[in-house]
PDB file of N, CA and C in Angstrom:
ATOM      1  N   UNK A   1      -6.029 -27.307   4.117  1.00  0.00           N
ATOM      2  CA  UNK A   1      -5.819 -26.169   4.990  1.00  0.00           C
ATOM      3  C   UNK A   1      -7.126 -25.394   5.074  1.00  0.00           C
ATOM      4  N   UNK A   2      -7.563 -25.310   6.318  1.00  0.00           N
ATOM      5  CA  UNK A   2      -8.511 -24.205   6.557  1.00  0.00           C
ATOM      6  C   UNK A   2      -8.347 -22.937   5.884  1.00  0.00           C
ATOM      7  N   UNK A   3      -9.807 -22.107   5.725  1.00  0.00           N
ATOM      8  CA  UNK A   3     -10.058 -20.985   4.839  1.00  0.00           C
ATOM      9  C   UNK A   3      -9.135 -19.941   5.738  1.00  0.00           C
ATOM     10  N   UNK A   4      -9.349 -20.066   6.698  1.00  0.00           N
ATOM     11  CA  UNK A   4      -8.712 -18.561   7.623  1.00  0.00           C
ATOM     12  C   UNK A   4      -7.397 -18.822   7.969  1.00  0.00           C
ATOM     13  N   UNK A   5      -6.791 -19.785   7.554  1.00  0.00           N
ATOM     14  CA  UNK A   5      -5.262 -19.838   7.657  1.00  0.00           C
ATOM     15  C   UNK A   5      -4.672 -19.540   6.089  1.00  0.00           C
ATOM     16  N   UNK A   6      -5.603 -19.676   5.206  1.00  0.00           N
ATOM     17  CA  UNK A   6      -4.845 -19.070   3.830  1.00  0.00           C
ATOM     18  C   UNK A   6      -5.082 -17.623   3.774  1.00  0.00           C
ATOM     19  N   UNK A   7      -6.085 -17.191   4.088  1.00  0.00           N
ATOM     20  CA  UNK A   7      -6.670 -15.543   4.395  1.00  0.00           C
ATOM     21  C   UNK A   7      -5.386 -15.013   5.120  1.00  0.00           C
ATOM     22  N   UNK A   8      -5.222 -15.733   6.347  1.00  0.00           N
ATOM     23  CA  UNK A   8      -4.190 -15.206   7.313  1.00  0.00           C
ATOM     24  C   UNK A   8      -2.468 -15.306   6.433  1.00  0.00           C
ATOM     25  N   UNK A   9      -2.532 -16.498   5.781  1.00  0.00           N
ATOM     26  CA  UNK A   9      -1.480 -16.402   5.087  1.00  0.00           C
ATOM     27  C   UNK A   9      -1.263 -15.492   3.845  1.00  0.00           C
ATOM     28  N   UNK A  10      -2.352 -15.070   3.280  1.00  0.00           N
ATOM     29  CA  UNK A  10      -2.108 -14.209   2.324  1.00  0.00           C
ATOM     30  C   UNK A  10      -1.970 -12.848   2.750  1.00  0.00           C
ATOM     31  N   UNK A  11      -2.541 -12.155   4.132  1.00  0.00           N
ATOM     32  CA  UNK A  11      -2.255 -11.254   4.573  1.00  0.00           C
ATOM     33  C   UNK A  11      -1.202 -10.942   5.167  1.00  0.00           C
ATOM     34  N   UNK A  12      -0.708 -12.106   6.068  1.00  0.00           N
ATOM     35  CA  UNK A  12       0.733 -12.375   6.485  1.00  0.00           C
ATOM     36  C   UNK A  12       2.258 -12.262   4.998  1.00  0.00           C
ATOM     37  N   UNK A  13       2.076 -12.565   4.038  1.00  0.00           N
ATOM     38  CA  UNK A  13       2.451 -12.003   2.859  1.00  0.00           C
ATOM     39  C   UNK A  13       2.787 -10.662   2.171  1.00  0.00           C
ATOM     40  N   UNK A  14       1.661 -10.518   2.199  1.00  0.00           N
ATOM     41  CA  UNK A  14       1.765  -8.867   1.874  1.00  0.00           C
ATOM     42  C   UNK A  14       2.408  -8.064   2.790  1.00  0.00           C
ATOM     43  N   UNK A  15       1.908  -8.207   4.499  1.00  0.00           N
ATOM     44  CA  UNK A  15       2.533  -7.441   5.263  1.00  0.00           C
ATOM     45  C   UNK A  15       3.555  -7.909   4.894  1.00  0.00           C
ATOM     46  N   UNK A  16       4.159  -8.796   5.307  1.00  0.00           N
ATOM     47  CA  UNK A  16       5.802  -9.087   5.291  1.00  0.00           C
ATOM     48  C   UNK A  16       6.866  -8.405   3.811  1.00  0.00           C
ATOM     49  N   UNK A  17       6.047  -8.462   2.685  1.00  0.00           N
ATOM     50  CA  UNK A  17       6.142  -7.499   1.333  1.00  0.00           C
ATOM     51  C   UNK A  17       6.854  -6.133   2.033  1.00  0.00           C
ATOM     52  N   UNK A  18       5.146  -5.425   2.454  1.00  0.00           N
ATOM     53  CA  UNK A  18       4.889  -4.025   3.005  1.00  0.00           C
ATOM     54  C   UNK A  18       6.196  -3.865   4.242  1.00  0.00           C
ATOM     55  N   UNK A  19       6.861  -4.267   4.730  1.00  0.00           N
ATOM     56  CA  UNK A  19       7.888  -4.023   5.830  1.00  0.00           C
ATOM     57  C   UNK A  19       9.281  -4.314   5.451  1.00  0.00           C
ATOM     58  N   UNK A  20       9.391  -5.330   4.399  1.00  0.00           N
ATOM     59  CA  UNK A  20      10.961  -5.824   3.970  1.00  0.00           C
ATOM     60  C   UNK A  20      11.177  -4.642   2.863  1.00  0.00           C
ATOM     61  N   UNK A  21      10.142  -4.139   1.921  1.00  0.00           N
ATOM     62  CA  UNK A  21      10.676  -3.330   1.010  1.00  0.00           C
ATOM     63  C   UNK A  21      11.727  -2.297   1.262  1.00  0.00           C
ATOM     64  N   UNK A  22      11.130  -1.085   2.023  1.00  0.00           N
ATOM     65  CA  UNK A  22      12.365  -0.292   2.491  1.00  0.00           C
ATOM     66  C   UNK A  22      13.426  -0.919   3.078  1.00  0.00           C
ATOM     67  N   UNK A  23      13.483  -2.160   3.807  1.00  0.00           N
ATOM     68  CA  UNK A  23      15.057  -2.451   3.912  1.00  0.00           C
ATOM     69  C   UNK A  23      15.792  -2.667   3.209  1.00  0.00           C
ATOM     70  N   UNK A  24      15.465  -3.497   2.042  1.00  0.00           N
ATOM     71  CA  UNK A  24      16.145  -3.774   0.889  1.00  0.00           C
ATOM     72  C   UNK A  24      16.554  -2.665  -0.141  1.00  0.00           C
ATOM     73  N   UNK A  25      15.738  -1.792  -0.262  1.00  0.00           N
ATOM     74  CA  UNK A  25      15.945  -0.294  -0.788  1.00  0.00           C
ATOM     75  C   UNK A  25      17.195   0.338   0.343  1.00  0.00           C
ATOM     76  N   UNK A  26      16.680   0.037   1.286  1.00  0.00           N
ATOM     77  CA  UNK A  26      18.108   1.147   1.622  1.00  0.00           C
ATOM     78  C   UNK A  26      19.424   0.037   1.455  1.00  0.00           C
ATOM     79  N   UNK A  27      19.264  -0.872   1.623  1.00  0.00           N
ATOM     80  CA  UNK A  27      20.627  -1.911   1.534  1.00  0.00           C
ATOM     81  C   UNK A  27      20.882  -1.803   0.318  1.00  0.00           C
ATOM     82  N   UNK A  28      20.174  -1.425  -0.583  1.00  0.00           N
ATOM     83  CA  UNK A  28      20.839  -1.468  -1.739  1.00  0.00           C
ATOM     84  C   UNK A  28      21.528   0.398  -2.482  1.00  0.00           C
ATOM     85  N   UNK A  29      20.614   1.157  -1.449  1.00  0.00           N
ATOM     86  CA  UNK A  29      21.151   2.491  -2.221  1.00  0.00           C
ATOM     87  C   UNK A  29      22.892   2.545  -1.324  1.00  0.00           C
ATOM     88  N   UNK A  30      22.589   1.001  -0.261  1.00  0.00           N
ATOM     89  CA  UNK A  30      24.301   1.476   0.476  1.00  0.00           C
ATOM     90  C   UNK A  30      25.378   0.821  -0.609  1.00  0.00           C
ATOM     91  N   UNK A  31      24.849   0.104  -0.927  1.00  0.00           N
ATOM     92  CA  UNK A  31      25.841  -0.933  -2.102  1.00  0.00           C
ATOM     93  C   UNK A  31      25.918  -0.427  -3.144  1.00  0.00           C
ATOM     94  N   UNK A  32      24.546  -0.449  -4.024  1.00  0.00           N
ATOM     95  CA  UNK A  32      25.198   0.407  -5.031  1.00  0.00           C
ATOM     96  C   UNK A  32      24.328   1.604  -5.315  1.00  0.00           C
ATOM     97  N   UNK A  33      24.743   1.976  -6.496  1.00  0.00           N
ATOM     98  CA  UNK A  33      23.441   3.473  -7.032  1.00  0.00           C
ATOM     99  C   UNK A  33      22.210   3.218  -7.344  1.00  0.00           C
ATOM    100  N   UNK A  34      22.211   1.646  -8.677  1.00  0.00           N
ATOM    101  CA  UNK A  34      21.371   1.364  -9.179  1.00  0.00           C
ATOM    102  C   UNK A  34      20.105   0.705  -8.482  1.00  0.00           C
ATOM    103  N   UNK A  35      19.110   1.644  -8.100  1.00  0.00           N
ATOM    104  CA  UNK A  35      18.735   0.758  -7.298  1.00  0.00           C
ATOM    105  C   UNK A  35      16.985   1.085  -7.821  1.00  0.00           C
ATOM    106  N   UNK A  36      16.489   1.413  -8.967  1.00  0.00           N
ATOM    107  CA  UNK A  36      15.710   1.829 -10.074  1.00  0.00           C
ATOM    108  C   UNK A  36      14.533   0.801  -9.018  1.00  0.00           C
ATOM    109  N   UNK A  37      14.781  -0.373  -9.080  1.00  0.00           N
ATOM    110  CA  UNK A  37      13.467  -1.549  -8.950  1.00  0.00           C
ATOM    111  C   UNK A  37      13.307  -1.066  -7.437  1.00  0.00           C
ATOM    112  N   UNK A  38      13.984  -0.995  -6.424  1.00  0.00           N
ATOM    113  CA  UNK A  38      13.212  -1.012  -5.100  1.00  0.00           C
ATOM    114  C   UNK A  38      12.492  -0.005  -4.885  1.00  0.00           C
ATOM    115  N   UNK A  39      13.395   1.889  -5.411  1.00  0.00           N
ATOM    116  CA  UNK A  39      12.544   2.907  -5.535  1.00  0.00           C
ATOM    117  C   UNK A  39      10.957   2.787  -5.779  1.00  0.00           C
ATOM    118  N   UNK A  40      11.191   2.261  -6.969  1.00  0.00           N
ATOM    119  CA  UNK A  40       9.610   1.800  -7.769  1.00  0.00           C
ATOM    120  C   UNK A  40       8.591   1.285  -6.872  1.00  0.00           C
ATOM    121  N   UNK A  41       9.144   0.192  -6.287  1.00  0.00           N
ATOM    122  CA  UNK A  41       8.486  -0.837  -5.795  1.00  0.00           C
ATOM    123  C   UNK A  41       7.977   0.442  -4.153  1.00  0.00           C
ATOM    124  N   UNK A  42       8.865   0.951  -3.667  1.00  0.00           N
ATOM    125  CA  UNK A  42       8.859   1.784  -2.389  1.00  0.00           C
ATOM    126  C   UNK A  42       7.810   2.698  -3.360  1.00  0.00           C
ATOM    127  N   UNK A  43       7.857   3.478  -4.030  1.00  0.00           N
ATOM    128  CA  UNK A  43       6.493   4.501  -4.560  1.00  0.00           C
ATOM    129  C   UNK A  43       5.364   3.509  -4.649  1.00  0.00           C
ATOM    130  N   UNK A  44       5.515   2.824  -5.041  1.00  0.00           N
ATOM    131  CA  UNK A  44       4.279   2.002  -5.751  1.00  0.00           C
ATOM    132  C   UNK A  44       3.299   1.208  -4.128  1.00  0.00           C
ATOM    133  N   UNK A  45       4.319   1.435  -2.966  1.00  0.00           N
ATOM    134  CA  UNK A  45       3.342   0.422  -2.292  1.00  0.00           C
ATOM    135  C   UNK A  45       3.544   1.095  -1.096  1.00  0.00           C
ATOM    136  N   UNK A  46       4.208   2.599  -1.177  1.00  0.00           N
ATOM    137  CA  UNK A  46       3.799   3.065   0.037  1.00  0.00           C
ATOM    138  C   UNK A  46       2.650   3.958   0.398  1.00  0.00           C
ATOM    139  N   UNK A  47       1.506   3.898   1.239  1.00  0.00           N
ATOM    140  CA  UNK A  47       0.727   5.050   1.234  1.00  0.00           C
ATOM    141  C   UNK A  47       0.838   6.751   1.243  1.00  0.00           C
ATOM    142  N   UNK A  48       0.533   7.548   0.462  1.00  0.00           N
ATOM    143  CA  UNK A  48       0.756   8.923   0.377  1.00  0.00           C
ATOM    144  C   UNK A  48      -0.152   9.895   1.284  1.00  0.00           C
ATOM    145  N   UNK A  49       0.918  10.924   1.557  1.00  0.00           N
ATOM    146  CA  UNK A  49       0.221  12.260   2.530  1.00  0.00           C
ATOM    147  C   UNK A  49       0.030  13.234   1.463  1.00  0.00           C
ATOM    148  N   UNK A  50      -1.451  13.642   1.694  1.00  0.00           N
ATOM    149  CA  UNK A  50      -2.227  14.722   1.138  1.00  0.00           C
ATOM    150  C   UNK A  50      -2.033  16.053   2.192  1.00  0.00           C
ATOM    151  N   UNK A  51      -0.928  17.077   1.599  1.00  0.00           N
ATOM    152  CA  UNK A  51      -0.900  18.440   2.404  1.00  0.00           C
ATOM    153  C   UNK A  51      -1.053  19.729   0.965  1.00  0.00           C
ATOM    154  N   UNK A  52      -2.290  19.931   1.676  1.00  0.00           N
ATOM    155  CA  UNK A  52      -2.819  21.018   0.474  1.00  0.00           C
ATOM    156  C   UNK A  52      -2.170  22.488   1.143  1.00  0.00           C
ATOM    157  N   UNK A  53      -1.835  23.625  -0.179  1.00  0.00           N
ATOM    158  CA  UNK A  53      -1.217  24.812   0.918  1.00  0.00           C
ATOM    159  C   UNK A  53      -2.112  25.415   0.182  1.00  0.00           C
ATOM    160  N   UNK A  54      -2.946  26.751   0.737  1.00  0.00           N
ATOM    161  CA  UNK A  54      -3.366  27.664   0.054  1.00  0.00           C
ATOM    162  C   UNK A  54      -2.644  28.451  -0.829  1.00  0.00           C
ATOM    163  N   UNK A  55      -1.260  28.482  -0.411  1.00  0.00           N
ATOM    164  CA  UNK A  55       0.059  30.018  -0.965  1.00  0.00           C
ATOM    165  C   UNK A  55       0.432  30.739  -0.412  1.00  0.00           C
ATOM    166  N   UNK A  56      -0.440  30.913   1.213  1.00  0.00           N
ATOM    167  CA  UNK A  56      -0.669  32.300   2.003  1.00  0.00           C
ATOM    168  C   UNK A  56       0.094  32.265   2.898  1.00  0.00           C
ATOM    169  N   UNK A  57       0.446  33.683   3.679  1.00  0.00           N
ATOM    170  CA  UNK A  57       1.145  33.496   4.751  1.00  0.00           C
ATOM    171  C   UNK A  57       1.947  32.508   5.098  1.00  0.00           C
ATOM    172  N   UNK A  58       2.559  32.389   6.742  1.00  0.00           N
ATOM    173  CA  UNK A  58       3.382  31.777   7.384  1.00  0.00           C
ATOM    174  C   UNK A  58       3.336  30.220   6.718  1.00  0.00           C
ATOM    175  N   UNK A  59       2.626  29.584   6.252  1.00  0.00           N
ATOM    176  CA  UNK A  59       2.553  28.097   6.338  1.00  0.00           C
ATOM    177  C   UNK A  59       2.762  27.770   5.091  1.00  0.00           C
ATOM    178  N   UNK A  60       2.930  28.653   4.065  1.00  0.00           N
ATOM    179  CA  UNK A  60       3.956  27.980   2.768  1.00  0.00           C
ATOM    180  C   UNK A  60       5.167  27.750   2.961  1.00  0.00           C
ATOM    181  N   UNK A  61       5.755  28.282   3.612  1.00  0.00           N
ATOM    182  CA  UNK A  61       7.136  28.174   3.705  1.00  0.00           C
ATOM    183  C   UNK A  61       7.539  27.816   4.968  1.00  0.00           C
ATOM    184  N   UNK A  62       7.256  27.427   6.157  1.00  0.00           N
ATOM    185  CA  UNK A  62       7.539  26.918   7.179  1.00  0.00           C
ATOM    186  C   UNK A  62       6.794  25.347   7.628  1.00  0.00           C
ATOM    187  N   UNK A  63       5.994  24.727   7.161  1.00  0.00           N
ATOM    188  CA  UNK A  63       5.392  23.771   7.388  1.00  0.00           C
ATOM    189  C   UNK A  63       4.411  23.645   8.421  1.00  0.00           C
ATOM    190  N   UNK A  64       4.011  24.947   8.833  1.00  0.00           N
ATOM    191  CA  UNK A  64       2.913  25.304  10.396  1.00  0.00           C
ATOM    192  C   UNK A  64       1.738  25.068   9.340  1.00  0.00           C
ATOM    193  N   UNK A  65       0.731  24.983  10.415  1.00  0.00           N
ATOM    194  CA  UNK A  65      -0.536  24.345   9.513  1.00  0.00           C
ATOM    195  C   UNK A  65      -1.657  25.794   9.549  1.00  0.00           C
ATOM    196  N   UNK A  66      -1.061  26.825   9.522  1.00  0.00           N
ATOM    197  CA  UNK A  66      -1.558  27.834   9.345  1.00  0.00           C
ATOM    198  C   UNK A  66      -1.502  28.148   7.294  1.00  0.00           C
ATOM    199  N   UNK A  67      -2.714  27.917   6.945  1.00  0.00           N
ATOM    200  CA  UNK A  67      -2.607  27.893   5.382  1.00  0.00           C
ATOM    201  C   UNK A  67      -2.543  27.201   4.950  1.00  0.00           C
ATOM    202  N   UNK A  68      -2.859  26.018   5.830  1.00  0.00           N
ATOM    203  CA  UNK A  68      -3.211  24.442   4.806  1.00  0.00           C
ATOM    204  C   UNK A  68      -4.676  24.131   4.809  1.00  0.00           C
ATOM    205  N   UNK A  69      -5.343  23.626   3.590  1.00  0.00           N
ATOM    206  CA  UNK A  69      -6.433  22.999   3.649  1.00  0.00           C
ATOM    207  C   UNK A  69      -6.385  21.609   3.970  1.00  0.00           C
ATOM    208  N   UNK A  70      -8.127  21.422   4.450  1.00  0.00           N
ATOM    209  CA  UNK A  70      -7.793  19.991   4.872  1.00  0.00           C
ATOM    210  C   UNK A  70      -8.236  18.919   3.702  1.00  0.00           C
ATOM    211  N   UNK A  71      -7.625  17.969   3.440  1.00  0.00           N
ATOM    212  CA  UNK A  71      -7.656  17.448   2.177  1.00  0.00           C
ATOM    213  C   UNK A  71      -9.031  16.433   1.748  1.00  0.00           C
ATOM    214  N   UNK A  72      -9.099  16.557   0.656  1.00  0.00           N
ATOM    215  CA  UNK A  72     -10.631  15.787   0.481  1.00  0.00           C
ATOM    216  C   UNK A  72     -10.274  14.532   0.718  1.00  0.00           C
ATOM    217  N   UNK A  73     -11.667  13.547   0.186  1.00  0.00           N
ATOM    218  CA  UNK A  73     -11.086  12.302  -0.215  1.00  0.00           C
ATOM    219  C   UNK A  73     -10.762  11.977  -1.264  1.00  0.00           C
ATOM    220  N   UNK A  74     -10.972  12.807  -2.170  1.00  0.00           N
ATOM    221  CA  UNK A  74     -10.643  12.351  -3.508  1.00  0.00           C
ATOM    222  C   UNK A  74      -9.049  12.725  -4.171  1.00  0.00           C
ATOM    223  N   UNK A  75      -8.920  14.077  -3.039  1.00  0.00           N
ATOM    224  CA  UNK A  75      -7.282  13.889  -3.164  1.00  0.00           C
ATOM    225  C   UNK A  75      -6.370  13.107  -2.748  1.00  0.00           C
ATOM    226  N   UNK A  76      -7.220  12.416  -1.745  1.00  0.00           N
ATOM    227  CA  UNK A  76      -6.809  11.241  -0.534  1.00  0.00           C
ATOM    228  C   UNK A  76      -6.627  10.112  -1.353  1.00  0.00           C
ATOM    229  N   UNK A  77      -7.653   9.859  -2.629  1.00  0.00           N
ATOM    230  CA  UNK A  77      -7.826   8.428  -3.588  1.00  0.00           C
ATOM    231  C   UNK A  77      -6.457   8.731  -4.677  1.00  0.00           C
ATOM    232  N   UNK A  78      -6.410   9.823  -4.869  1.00  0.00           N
ATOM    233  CA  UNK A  78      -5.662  10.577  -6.347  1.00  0.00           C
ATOM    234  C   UNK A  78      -4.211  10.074  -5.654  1.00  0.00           C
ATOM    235  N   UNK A  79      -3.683  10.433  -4.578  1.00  0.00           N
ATOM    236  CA  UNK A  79      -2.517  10.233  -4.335  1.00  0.00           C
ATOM    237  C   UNK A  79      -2.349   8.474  -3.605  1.00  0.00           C
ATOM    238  N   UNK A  80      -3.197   8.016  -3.373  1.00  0.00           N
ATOM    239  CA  UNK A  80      -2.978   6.578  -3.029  1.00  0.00           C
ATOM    240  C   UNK A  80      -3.262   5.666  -4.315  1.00  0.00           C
ATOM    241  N   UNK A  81      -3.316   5.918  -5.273  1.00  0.00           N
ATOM    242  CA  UNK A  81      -3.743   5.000  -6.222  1.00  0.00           C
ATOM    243  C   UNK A  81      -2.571   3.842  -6.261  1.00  0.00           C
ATOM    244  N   UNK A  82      -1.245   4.600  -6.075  1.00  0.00           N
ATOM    245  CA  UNK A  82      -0.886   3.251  -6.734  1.00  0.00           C
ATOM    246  C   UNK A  82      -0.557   2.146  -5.665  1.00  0.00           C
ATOM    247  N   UNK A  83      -0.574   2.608  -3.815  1.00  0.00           N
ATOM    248  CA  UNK A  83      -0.856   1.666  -3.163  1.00  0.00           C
ATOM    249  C   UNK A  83      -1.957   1.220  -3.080  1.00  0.00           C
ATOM    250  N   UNK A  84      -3.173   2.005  -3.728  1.00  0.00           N
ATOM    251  CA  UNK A  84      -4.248   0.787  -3.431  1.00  0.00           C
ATOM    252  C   UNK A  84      -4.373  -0.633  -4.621  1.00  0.00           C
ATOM    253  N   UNK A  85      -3.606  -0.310  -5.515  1.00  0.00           N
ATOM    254  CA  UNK A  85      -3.473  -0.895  -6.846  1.00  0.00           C
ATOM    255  C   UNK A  85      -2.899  -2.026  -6.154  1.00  0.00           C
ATOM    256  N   UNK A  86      -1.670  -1.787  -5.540  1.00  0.00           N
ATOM    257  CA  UNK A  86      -1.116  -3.148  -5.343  1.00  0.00           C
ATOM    258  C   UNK A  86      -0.606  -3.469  -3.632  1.00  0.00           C
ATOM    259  N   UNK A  87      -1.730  -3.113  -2.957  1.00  0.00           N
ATOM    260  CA  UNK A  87      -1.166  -3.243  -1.403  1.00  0.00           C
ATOM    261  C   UNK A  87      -2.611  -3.513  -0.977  1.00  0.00           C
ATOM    262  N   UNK A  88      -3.608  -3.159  -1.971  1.00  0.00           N
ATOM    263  CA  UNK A  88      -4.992  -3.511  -1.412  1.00  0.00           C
ATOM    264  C   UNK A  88      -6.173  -4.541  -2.605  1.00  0.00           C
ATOM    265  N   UNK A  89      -5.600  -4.259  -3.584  1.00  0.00           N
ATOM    266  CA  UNK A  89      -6.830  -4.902  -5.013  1.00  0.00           C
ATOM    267  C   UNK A  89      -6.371  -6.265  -4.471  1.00  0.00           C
ATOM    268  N   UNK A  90      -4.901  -6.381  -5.121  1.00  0.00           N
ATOM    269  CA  UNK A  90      -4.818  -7.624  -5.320  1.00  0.00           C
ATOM    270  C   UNK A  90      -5.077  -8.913  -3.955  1.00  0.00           C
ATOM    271  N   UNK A  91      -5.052  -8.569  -2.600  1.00  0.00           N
ATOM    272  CA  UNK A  91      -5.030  -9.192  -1.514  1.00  0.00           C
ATOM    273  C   UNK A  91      -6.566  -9.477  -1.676  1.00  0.00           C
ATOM    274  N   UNK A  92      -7.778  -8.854  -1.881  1.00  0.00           N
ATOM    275  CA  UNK A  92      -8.980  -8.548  -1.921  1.00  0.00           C
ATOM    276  C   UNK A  92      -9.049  -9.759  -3.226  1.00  0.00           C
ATOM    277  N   UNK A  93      -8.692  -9.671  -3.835  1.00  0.00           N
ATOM    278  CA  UNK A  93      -8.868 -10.729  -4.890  1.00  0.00           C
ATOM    279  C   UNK A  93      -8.684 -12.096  -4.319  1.00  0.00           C
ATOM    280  N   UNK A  94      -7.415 -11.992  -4.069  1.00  0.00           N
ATOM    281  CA  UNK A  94      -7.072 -13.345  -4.227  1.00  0.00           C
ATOM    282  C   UNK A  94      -7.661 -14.228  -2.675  1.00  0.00           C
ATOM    283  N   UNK A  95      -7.797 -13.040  -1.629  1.00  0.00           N
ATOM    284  CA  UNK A  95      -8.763 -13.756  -0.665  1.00  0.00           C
ATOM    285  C   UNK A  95     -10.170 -14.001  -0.961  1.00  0.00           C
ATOM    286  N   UNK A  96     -10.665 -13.677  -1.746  1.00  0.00           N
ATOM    287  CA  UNK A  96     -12.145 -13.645  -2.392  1.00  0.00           C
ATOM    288  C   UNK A  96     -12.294 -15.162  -3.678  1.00  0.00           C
ATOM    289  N   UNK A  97     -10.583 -15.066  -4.001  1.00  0.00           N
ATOM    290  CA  UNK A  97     -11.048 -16.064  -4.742  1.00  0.00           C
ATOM    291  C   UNK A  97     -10.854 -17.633  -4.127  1.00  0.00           C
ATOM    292  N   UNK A  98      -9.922 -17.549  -3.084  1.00  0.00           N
ATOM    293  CA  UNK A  98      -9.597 -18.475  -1.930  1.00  0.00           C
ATOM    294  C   UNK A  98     -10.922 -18.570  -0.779  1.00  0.00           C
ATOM    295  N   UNK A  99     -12.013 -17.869  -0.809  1.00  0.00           N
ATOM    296  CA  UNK A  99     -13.236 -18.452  -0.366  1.00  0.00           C
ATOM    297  C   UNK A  99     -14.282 -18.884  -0.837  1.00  0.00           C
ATOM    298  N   UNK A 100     -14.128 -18.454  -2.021  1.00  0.00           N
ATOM    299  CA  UNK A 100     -14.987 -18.743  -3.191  1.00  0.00           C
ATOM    300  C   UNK A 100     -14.285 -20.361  -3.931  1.00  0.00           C
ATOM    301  N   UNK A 101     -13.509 -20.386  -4.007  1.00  0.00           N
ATOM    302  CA  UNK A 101     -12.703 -21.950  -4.424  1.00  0.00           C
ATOM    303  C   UNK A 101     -12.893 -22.835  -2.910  1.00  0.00           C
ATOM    304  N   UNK A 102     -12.629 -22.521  -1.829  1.00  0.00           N
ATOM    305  CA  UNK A 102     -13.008 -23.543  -1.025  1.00  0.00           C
ATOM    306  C   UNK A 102     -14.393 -23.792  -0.479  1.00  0.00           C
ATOM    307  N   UNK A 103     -15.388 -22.596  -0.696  1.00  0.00           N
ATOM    308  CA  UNK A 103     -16.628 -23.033  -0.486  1.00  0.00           C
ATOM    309  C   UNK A 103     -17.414 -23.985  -1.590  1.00  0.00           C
ATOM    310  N   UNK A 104     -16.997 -23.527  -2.558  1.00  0.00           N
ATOM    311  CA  UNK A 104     -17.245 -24.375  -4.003  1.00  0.00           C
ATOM    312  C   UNK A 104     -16.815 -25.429  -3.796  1.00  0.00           C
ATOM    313  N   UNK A 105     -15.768 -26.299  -3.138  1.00  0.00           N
ATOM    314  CA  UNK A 105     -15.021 -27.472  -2.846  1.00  0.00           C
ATOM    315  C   UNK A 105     -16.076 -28.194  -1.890  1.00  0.00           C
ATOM    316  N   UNK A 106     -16.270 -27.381  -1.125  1.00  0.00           N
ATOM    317  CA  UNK A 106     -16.938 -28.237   0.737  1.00  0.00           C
ATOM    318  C   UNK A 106     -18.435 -28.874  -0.323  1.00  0.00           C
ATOM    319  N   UNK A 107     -19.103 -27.559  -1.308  1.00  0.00           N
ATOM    320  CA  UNK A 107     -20.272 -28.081  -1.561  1.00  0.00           C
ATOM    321  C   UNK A 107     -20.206 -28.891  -2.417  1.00  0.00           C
ATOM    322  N   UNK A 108     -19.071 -29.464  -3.120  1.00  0.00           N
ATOM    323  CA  UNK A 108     -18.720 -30.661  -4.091  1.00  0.00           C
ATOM    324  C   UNK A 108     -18.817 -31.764  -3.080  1.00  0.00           C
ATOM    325  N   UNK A 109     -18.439 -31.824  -1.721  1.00  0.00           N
ATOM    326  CA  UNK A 109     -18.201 -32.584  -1.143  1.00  0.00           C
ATOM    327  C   UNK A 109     -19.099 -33.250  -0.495  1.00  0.00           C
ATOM    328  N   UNK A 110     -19.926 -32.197  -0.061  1.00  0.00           N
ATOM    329  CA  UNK A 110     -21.620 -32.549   0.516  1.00  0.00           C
ATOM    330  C   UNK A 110     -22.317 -33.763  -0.339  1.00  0.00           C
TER     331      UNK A 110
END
């Protein structure tokens, strides 16, 4: 198999991961209570919104963007960690190591 059809397949993967999770989470909070693993899995791989409030006025308590700061990047990194942990490292790996194993192959072959 060509390099860019395993690339494509490993990305095709993950997305498909990244889109089935919440269905299965909600199919399961309809069935039963216990539903501990999809929660997890839904925190762990969804990306997070950074809304900073100063305290002040109208926009603590109404959600108007009067009294919000605009968020760094490092609050931007702080709250995505744990999708980048596992919605971005590991794809980066394992496509890196799937070009690196088949270029190593072609030049065995030469």
């Amino acid at each position: 198999m060509k390099t860019r059809y395993k690339i494509i397949l490993v990305i095709g993967i993950f997305a498909l991961f990244y889109v089935t999770v919440p269905l299965f989470s909600k199919h399961c909070t309809e069935v039963s209570e216990d539903c501990t693993v999809f929660w997890q899995l839904m925190h762990q791989t969804r990306a997070g919104i950074v809304t900073n409030s100063l305290g002040e006025g109208i926009g603590e308590w109404s959600g108007t963007a009067q009294g919000m700061e605009t968020p760094t990047v490092a609050d931007q990194l702080r709250v995505n960690i744990p999708f980048i942990q596992t919605m971005i490292i590991p794809p980066l790996v394992i496509i890196s190591v799937i070009v690196f194993w088949d270029r190593r192959k072609s030049k065995l072959l030469e």
